[in-house]
Protein backbone atom coordinates (compact mmCIF):
# COMPACT_ATOMS: atom_id res chain seq x y z
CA UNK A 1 -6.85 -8.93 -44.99
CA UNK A 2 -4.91 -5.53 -45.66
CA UNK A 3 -1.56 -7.08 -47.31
CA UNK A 4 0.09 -4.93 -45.11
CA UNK A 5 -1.42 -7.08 -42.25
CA UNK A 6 -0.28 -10.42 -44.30
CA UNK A 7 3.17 -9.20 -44.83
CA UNK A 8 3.84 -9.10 -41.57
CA UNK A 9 1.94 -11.85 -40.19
CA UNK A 10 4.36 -13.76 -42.89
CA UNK A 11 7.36 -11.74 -41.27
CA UNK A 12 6.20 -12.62 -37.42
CA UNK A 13 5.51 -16.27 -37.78
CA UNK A 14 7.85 -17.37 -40.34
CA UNK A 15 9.71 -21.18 -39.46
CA UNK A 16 13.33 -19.89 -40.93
CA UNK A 17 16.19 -20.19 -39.06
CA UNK A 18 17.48 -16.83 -39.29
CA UNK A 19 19.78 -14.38 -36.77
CA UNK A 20 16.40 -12.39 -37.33
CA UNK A 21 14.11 -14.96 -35.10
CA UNK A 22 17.16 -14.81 -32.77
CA UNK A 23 16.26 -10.86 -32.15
CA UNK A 24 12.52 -11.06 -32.20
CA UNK A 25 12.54 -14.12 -29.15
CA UNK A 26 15.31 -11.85 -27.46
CA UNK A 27 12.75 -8.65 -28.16
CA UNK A 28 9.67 -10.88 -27.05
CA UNK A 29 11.88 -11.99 -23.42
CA UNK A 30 12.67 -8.52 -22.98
CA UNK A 31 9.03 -7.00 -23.61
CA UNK A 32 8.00 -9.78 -21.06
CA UNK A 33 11.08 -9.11 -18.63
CA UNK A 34 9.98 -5.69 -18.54
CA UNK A 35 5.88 -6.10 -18.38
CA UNK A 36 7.07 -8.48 -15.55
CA UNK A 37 8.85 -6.25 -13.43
CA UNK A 38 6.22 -3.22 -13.61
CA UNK A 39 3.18 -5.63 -12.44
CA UNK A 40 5.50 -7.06 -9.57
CA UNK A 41 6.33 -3.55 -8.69
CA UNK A 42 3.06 -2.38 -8.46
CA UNK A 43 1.79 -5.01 -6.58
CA UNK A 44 4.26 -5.25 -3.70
CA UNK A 45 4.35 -1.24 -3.75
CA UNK A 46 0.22 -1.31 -3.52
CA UNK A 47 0.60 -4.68 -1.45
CA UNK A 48 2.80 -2.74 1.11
CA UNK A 49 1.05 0.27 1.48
CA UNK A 50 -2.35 -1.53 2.24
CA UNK A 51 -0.49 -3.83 4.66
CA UNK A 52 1.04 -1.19 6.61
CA UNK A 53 -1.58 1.16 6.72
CA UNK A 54 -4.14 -1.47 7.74
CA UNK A 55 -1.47 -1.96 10.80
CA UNK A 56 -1.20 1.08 11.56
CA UNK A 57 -4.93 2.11 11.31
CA UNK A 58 -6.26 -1.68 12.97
CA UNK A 59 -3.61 -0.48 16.44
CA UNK A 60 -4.95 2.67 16.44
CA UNK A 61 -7.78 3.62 14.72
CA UNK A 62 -8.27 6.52 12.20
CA UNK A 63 -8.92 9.70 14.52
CA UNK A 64 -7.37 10.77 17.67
CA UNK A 65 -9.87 12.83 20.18
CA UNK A 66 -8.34 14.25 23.44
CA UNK A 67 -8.21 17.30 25.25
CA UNK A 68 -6.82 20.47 23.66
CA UNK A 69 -4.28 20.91 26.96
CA UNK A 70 -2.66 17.26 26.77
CA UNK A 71 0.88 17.24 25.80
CA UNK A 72 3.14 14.77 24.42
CA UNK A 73 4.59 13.15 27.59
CA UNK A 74 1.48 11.72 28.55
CA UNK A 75 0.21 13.87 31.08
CA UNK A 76 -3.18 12.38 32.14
CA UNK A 77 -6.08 14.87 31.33
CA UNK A 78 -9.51 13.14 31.40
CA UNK A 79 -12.32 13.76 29.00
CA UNK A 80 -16.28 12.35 29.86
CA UNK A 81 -17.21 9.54 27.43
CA UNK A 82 -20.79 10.27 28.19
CA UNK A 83 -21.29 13.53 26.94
CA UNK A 84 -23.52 14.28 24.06
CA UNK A 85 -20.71 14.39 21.33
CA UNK A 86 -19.69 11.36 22.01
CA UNK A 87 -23.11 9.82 20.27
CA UNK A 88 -23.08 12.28 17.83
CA UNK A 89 -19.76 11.40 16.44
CA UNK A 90 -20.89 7.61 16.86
CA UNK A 91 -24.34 8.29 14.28
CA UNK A 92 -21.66 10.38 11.67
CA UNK A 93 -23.12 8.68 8.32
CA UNK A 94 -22.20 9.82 5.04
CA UNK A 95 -21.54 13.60 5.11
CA UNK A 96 -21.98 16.31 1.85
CA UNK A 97 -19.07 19.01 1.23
CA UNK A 98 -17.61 20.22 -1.36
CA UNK A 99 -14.49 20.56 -2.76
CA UNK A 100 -12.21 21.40 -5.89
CA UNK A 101 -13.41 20.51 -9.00
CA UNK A 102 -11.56 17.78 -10.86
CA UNK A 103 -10.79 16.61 -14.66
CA UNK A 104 -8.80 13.22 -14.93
CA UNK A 105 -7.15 13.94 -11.51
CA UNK A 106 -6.19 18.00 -12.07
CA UNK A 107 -7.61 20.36 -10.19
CA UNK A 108 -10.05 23.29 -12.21
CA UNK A 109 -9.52 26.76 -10.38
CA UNK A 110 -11.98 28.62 -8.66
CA UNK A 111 -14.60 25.68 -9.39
CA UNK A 112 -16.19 23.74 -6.64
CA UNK A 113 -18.49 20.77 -6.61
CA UNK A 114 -20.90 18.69 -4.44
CA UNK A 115 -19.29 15.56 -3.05
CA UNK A 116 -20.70 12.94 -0.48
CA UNK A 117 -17.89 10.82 1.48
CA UNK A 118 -17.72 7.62 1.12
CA UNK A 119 -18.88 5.92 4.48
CA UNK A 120 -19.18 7.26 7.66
CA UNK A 121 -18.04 6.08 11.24
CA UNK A 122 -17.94 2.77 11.80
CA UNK A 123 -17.29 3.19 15.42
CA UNK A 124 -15.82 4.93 18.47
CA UNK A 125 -13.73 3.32 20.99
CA UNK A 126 -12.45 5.10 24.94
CA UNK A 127 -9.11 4.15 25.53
CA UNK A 128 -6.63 5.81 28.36
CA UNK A 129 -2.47 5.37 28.10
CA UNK A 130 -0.55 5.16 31.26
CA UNK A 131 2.98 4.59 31.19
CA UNK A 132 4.46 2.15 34.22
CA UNK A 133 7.38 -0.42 34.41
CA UNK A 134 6.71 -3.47 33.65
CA UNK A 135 9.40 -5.82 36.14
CA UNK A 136 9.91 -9.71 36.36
CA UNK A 137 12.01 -11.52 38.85
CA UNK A 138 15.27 -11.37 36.44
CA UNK A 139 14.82 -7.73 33.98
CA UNK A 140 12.68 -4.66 33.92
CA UNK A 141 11.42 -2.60 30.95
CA UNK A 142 9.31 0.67 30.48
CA UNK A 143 5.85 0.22 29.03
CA UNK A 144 2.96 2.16 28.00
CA UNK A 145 -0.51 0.57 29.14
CA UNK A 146 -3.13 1.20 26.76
CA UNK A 147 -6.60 0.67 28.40
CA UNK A 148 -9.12 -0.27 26.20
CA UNK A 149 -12.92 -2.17 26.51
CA UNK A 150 -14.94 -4.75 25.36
CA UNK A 151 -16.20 -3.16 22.24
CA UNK A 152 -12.44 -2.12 20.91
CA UNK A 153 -12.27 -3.84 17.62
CA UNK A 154 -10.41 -7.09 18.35
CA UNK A 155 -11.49 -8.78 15.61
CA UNK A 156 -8.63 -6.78 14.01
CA UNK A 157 -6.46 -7.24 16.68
CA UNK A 158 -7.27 -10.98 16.50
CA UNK A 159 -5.16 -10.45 13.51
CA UNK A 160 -1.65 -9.26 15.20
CA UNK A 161 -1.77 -11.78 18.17
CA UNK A 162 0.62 -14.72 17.69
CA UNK A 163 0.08 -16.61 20.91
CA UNK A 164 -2.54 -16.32 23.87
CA UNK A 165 -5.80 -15.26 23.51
CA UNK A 166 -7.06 -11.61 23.32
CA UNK A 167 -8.24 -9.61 26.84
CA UNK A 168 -11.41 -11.63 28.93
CA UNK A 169 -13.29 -8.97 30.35
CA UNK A 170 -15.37 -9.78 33.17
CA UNK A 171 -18.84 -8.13 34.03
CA UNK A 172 -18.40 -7.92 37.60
CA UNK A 173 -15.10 -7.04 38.29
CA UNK A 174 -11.65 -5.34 36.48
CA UNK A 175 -9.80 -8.08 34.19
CA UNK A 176 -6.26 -8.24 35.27
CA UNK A 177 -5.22 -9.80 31.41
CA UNK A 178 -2.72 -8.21 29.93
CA UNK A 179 -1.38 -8.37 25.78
CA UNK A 180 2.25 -7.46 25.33
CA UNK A 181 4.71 -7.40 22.18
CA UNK A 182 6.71 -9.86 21.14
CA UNK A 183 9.28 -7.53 21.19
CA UNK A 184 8.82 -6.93 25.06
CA UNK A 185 7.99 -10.85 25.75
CA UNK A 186 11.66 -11.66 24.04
CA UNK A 187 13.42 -8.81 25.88
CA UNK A 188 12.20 -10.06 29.45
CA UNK A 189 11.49 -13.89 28.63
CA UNK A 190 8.19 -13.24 28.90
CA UNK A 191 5.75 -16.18 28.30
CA UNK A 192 1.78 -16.26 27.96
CA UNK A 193 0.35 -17.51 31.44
CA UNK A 194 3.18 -15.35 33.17
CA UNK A 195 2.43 -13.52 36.10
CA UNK A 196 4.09 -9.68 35.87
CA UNK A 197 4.49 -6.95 38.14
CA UNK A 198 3.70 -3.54 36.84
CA UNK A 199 4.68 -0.66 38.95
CA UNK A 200 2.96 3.07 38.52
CA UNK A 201 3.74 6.60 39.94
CA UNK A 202 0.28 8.12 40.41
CA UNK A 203 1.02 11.95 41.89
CA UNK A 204 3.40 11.46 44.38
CA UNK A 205 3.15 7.99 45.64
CA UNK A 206 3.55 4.20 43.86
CA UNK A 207 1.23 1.60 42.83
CA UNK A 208 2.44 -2.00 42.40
CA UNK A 209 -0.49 -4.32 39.94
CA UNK A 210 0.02 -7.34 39.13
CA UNK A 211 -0.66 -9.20 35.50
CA UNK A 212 -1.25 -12.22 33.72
CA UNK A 213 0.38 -12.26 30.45
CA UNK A 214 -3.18 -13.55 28.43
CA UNK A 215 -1.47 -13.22 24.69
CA UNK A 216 1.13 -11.63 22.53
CA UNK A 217 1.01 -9.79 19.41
CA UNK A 218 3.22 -8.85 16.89
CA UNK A 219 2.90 -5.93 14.49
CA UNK A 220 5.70 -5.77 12.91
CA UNK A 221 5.72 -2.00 13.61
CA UNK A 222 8.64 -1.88 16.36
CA UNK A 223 8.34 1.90 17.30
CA UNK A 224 4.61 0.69 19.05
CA UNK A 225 6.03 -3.28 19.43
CA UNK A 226 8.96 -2.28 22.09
CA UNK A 227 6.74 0.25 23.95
CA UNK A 228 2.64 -0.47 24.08
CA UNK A 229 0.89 -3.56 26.42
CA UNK A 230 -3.05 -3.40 26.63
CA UNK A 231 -5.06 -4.13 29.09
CA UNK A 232 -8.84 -3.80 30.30
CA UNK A 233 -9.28 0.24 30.57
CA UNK A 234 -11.40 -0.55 33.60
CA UNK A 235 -7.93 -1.84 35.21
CA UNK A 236 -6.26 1.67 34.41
CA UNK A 237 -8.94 3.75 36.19
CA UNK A 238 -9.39 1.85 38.87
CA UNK A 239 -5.42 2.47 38.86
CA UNK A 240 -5.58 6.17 38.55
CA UNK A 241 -9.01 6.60 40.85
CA UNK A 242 -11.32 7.52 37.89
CA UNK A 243 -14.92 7.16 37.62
CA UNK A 244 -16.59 4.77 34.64
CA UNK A 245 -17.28 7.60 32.67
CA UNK A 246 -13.47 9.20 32.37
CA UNK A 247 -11.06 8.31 29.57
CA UNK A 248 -7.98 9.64 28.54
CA UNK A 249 -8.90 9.77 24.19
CA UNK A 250 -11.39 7.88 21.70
CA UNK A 251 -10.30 6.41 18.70
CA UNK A 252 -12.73 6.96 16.28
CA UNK A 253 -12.63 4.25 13.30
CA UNK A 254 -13.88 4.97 10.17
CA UNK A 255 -15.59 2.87 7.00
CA UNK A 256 -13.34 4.01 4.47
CA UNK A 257 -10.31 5.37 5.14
CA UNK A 258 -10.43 7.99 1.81
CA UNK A 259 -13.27 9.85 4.15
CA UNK A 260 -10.07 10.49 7.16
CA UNK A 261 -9.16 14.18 6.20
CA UNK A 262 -13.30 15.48 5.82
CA UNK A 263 -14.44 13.46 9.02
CA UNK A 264 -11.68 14.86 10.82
CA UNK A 265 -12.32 17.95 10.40
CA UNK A 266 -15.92 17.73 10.60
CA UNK A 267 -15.71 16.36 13.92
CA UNK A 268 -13.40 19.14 15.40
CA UNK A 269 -15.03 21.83 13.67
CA UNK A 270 -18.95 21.01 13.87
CA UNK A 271 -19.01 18.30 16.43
CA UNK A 272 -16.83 18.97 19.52
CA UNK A 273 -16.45 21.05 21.92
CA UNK A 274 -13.90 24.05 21.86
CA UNK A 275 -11.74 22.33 24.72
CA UNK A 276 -11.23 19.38 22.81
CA UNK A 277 -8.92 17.90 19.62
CA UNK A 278 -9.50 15.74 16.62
CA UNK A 279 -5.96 14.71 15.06
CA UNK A 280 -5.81 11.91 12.57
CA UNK A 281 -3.42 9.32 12.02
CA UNK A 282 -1.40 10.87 9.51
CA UNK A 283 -0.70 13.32 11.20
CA UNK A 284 0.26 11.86 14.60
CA UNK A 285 2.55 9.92 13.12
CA UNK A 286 4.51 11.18 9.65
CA UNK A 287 7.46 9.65 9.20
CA UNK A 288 5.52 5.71 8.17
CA UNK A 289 2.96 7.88 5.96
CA UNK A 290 5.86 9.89 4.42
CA UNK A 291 8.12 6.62 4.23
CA UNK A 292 5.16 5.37 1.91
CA UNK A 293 4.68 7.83 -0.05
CA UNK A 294 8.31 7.66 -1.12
CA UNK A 295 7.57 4.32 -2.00
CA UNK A 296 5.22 6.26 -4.89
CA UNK A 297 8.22 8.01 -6.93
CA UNK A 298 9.99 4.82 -6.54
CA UNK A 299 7.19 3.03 -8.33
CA UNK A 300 7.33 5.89 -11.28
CA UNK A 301 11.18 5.61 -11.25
CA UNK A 302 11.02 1.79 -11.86
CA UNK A 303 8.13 1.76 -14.67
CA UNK A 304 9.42 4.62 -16.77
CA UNK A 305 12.88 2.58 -16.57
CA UNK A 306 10.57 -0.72 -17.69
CA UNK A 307 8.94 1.39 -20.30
CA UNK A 308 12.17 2.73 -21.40
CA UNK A 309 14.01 -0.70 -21.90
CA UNK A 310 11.30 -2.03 -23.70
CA UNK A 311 11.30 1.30 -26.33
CA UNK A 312 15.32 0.99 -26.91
CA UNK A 313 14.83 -2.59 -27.14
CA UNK A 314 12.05 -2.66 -29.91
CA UNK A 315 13.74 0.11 -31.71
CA UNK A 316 16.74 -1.83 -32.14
CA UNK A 317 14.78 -4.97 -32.96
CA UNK A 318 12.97 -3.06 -35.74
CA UNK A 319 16.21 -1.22 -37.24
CA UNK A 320 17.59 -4.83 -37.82
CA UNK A 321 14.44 -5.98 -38.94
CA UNK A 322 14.27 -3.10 -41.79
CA UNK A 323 18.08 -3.12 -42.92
CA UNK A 324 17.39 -8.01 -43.37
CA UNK A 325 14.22 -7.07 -45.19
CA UNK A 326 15.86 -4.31 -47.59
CA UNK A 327 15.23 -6.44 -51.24
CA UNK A 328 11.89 -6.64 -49.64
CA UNK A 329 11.36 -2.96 -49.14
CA UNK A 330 13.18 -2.42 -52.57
CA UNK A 331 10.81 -4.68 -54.26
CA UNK A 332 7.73 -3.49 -52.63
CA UNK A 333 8.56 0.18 -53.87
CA UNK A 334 9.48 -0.87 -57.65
CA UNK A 335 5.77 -2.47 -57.40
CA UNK A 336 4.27 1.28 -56.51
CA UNK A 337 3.74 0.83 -52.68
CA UNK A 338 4.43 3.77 -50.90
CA UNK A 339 6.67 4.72 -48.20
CA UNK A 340 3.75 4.74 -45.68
CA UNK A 341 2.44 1.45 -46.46
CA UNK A 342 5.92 -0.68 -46.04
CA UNK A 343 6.73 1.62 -42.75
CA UNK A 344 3.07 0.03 -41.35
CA UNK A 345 4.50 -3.38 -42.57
CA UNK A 346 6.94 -2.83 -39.55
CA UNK A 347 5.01 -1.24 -37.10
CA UNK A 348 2.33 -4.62 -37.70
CA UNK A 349 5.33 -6.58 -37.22
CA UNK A 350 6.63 -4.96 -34.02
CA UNK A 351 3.04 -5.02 -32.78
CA UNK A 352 3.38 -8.88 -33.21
CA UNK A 353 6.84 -9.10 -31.04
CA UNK A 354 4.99 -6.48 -28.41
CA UNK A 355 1.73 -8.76 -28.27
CA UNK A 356 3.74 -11.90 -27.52
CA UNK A 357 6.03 -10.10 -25.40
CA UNK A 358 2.62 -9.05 -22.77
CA UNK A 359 1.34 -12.81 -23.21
CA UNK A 360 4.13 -14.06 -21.68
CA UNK A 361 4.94 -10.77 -18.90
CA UNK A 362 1.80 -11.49 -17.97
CA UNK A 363 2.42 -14.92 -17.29
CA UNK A 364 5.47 -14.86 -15.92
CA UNK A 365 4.50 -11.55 -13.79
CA UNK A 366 1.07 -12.64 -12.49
CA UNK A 367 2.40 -16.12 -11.80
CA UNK A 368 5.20 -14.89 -9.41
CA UNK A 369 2.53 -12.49 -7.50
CA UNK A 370 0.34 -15.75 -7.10
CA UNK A 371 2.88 -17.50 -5.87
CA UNK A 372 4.11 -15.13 -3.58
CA UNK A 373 0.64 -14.34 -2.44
CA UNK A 374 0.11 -18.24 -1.38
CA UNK A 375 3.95 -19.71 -0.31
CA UNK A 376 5.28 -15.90 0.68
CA UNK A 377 9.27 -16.89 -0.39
CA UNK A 378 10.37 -13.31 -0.95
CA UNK A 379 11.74 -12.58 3.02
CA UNK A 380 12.09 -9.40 4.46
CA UNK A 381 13.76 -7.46 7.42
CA UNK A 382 10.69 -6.72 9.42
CA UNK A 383 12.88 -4.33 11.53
CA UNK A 384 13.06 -2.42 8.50
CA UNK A 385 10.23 -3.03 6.34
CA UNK A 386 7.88 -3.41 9.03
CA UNK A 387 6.60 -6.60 6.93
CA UNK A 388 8.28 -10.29 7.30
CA UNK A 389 7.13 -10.77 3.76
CA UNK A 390 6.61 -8.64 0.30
CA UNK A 391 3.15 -8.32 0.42
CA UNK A 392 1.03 -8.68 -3.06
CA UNK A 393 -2.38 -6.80 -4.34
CA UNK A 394 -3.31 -6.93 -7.47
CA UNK A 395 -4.89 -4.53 -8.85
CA UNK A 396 -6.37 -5.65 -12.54
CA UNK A 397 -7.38 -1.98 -13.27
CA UNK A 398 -3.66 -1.33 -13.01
CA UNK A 399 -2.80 -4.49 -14.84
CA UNK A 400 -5.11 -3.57 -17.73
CA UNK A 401 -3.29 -0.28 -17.75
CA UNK A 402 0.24 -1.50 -17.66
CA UNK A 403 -0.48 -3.56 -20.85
CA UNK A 404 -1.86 -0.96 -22.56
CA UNK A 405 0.31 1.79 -22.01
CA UNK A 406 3.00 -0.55 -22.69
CA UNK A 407 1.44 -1.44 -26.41
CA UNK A 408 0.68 1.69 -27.06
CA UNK A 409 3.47 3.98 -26.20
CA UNK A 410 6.03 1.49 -27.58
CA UNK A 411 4.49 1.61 -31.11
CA UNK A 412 4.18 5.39 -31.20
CA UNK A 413 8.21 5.38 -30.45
CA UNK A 414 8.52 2.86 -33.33
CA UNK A 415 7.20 5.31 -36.26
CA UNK A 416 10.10 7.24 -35.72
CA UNK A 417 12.69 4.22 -36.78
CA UNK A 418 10.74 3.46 -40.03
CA UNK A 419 11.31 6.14 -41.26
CA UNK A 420 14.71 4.91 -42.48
CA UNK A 421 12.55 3.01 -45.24
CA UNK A 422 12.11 6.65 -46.89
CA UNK A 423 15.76 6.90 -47.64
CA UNK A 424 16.10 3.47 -49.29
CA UNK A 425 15.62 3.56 -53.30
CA UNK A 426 14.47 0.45 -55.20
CA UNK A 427 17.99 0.37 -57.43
CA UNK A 428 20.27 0.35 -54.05
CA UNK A 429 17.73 -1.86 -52.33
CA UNK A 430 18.11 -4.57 -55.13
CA UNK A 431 21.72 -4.38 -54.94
CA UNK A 432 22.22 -4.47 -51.49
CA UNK A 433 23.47 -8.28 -49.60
């Protein structure tokens, strides 16, 4: 062993009562504080954007297709389901292009490389959206129906329903279920077995259905909760008059979600015809996506803050630690070691303090994110947050990263404090109390 290395292994796990140890278990809590507070921020931050976005894209899907003429206050324009793109778009497997090239996440000019996406489409689901008012004996309240069929993906919507079942479609005949919000059932006391009236302007006269309230669901997104009820899209054309084959749009789900800008495009630009439009997510609704990525600079705002504690912290730690050891450092130079060598006696030493300080961030930091994961006792405004709870992922990629940054940027900010051994001279050194 260097005696560098045993110098400050001696210094680190000494048993003296000194004001010393008093600093090093404050630098240690601090360290750990700080480690603690980055991985819980980066796991609700990730935990929140996966949560959200999995709402968001398990409601509605990834990519938008209607017709190029539809505008945004739901003016009915049907598109045929059977056409030959609609296959097409269904058999999209993974897909070549190019792009940008990349080193460590910055972009090279003018270079361009081969690139396969990641999945494909997973699958393609009709759906038509008629607005109506939804009336009960007592209250009435404006809805938009959103038709969909047997093959929508309710295995995700499984996931939002909180009472009831999901649609029962029937082979012979139009299913008269219908899934509404919770925030609709509460407004209009709205039960699951209820029987509803739904009223409809179709051209110029009105069309009175009536529903059985199968199930309610909850999001947690309100702008879609307060507005959207489904039903069987067979209902909703035999409503408006159209044939089997006429829809309104087609959500078009995807395998992996990095794939939505290329797929999108491919489909509009190779796949459909000119009369039709392929809009993604993202872009249909910006304000959630933009609200998220805002969560990003938050995340950088609160680990540089974490990372900056901890530097301040350890550099005051290791000033105190240099001016108590000063007979040491005095000594140490009358015996010929050099400046260098006693300034790595520190460093060694603050590694120590750093070391013990990640043992126990991680700990404390991975133990809350458990427990929040399993018992969920961090509340939130689901109004707001569009969660009831702070979600948790863990990412240990991220972890990993965390610890190391923290170790490693730390201890390049402590060379600069050791340097006040260079200005102590053994004869002041052995005179100093």
């Amino acid at each position: 062993m260097r005696v560098e290395h045993f110098i400050a292994k001696r210094m680190a796990f000494t048993n003296s009562a000194s004001f010393t140890k008093i600093i090093i278990r404050i630098a240690i809590a601090a360290i750990a504080v700080s480690l603690t507070v980055m991985i819980l921020t980066t796991a609700i931050i990730t935990g929140f954007k996966k949560e959200i976005t999995d709402k968001i894209f398990g409601f509605w899907g990834h990519i938008h297709i209607t017709d190029s003429n539809i505008n945004r206050n739901f003016e009915l324009t049907p598109i045929d389901k059977t056409a030959k793109y609609y296959d097409q778009i269904r058999e999209i497997d993974n897909l070549e292009y190019q792009a940008e090239a990349e080193i460590f996440g910055f972009k090279i000019p003018d270079k361009v490389t081969d690139k396969v996406t990641f999945g494909g489409v997973k699958g393609v689901h009709p759906n038509i959206i008629l607005p109506g008012l939804l009336s009960t004996r007592d209250n009435f309240h404006g809805v938009l129906l959103k038709g969909v069929d047997a093959a929508y993906d309710w295995e995700k919507m499984q996931e939002f329903i909180v009472d009831g079942l999901p649609i029962s479609y029937k082979k012979d005949s139009t299913s008269s279920d219908l899934l509404i919000s919770k925030n609709i059932a509460e407004r209009l006391h709205i039960y699951t077995g209820d029987k509803v009236v739904l009223n409809f302007k179709i051209e110029k006269s009105q069309i009175k259905k009536r529903f059985v309230v199968c199930g309610i669901y909850n999001t947690g997104l309100e702008e879609y909760d307060k507005r959207f009820g489904i039903v069987d899209i067979a209902k909703v054309q035999e409503i408006l008059g159209w044939p089997a084959s006429d829809v309104q749009g087609m959500e078009v789900v995807l395998d992996d979600v990095r794939d939505l800008d290329i797929i999108s495009e491919y489909i509009y630009y190779e796949v459909l015809p000119q009369e039709y439009f392929a809009e993604t997510i993202r872009s249909k609704f910006p304000s959630i996506f933009e609200w998220l990525n805002l969560q990003d600079i938050n995340e950088k705002i609160i680990l540089q803050l974490m990372i900056i504690v901890a530097i301040i912290n350890m550099i005051t730690v290791l000033l105190i630690l240099i001016l108590e050891r000063t007979q040491m450092i005095g000594i140490l130079k009358s015996l010929g070691m050099n400046n260098w060598r006693i300034r790595k006696i520190f460093i060694y030493n603050a590694g120590y303090i750093i070391f013990f300080g990640l043992i126990f961030g991680n700990i404390l930091g991975l133990g809350v994110a458990f427990l929040q994961k399993h018992f969920q006792f961090i509340k939130l405004d689901e109004a707001n947050y569009y969660l009831s709870t702070a979600p948790i992922e863990i990412n240990w990629w991220t972890v990993l990263l965390l610890n190391i940054a923290t170790l490693v940027v730390t201890l390049i900010f402590l060379v600069i404090p050791t340097m006040l051994v260079t200005r102590i001279t053994p004869v002041k050194a052995l005179r100093f109390e």
